[in-house]
Protein backbone atom coordinates (compact mmCIF):
# COMPACT_ATOMS: atom_id res chain seq x y z
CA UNK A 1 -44.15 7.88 -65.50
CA UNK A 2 -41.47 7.25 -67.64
CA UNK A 3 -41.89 6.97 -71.76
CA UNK A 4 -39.74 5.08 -73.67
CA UNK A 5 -39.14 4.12 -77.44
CA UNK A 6 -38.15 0.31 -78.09
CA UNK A 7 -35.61 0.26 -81.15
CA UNK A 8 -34.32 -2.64 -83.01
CA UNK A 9 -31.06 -1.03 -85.00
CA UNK A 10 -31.02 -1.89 -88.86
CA UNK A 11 -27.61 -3.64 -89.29
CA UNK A 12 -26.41 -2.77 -93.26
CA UNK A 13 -30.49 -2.06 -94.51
CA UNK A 14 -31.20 0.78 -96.30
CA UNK A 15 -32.73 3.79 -94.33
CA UNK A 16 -36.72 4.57 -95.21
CA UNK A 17 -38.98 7.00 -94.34
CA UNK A 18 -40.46 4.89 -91.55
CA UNK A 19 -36.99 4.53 -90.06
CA UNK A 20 -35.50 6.92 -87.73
CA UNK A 21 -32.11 8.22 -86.19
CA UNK A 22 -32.37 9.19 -82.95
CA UNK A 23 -29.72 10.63 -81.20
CA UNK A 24 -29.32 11.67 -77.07
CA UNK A 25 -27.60 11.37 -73.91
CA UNK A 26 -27.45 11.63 -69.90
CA UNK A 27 -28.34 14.79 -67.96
CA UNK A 28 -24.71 15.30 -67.48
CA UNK A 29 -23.61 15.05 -70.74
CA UNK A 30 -20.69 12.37 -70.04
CA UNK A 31 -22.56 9.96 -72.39
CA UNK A 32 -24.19 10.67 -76.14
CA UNK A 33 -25.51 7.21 -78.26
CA UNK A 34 -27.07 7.32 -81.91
CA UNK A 35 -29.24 4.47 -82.92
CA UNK A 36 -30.83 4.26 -86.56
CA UNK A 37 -33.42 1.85 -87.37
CA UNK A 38 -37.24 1.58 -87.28
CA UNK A 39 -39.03 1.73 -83.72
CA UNK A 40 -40.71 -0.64 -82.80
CA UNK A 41 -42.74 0.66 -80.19
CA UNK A 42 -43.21 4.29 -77.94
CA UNK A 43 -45.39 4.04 -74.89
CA UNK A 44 -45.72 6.10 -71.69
CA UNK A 45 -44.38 3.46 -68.74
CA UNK A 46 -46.14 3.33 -65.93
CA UNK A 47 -44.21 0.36 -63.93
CA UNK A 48 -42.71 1.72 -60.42
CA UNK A 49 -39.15 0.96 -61.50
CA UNK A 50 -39.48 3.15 -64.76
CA UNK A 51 -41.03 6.28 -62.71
CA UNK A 52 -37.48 5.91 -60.13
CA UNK A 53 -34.68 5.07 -61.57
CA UNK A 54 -31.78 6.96 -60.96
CA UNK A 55 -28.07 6.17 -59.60
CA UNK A 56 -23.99 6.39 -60.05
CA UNK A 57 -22.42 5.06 -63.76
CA UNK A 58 -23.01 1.61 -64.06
CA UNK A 59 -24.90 -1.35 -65.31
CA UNK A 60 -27.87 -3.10 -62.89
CA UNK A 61 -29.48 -5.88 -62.74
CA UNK A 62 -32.83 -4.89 -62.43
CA UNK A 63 -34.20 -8.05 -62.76
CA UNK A 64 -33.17 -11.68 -63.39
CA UNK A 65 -33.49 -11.57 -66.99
CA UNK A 66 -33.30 -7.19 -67.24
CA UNK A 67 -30.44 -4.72 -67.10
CA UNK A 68 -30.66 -1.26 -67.18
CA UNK A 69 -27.32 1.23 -68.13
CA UNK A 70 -27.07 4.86 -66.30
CA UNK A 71 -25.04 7.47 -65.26
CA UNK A 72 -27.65 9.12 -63.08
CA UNK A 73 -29.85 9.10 -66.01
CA UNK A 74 -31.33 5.83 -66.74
CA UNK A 75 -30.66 5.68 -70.48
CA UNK A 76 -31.75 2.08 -71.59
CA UNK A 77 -33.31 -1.23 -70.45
CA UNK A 78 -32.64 -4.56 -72.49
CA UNK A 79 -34.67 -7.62 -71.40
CA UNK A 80 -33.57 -10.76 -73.63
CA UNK A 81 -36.77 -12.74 -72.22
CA UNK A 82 -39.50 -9.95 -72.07
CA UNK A 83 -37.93 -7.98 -74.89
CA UNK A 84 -35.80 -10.07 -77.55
CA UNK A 85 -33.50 -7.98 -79.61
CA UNK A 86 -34.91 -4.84 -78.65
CA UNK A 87 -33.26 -1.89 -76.68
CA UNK A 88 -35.42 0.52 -74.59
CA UNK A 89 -33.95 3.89 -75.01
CA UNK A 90 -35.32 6.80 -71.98
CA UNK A 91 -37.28 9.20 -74.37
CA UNK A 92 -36.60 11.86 -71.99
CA UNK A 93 -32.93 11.36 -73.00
CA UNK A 94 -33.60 12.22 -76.72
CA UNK A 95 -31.86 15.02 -78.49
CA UNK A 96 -35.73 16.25 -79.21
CA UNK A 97 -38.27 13.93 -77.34
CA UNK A 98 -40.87 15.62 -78.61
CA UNK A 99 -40.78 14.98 -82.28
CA UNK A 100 -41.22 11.53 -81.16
CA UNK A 101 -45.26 11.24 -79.47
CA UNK A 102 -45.59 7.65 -77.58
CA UNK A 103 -48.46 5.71 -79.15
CA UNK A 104 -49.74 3.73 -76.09
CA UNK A 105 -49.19 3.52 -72.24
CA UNK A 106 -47.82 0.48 -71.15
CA UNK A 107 -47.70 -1.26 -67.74
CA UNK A 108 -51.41 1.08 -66.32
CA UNK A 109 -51.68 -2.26 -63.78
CA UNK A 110 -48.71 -0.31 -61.83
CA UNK A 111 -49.96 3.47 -62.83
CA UNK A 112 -50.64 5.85 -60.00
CA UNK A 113 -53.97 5.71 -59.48
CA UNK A 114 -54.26 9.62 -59.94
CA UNK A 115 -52.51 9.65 -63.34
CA UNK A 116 -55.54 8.57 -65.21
CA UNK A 117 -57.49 12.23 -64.51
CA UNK A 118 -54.22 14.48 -64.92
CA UNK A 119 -55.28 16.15 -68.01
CA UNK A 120 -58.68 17.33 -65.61
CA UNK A 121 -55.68 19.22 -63.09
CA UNK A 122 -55.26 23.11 -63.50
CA UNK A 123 -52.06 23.75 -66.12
CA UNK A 124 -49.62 26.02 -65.56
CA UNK A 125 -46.91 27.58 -68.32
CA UNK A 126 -44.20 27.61 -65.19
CA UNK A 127 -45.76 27.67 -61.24
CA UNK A 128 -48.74 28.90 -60.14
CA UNK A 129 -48.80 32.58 -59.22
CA UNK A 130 -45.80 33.24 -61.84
CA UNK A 131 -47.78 32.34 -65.27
């Protein structure tokens, strides 16, 4: 599962309280972004590409109207068709993911069929045996 947080940037508005900067980067720390603006949507992905992606520095085609940009970190997906305007930043490559909570699951036609009962698994602080 992947989560992500769909952000159209406020060109020259004024910042409000529902607007946002978020701020992150790749695992390696080679790249760092900042986007302000008001999101317009954060949902836990369940599509097969979003639970795999990884790679070298580069930009994909992931689709015939989709990109995605990484650096071994998949950081965003744009989608002019599916998506207009909008730029789907990782949430796992925020600065702090979890001040931001996803409000929906998208994409549960591709879900892992066992993914739907997780929260009925045993929990563990670190591995079983150590905790």
């Amino acid at each position: 599962m992947g989560t992500s947080w769909q952000h159209r940037a406020s060109r020259g508005a004024r910042k409000t309280a529902e607007q946002a900067t978020i701020a992150g980067g790749c695992h390696c720390g080679a790249i760092r972004y900042e986007a302000e603006g008001a999101p317009e949507h954060h949902a836990v992905c369940h599509r097969t590409d979003c639970r795999g992606w990884s790679g070298a520095p580069e930009t994909f085609q992931s689709s015939e109207h989709g990109e995605r940009q990484f650096c071994g970190t998949g950081l965003f997906y744009r989608n002019a068709d599916a998506l207009p305007g909008l730029v789907d930043v990782q949430s796992g490559t925020l600065d702090d993911p979890a001040a931001h909570a996803p409000g929906a699951q998208i994409m549960v036609k591709e879900r892992l069929p066992w993914t739907a009962a997780m929260s009925d698994l045993p929990a563990f602080a670190t591995f079983p045996g150590v905790d």
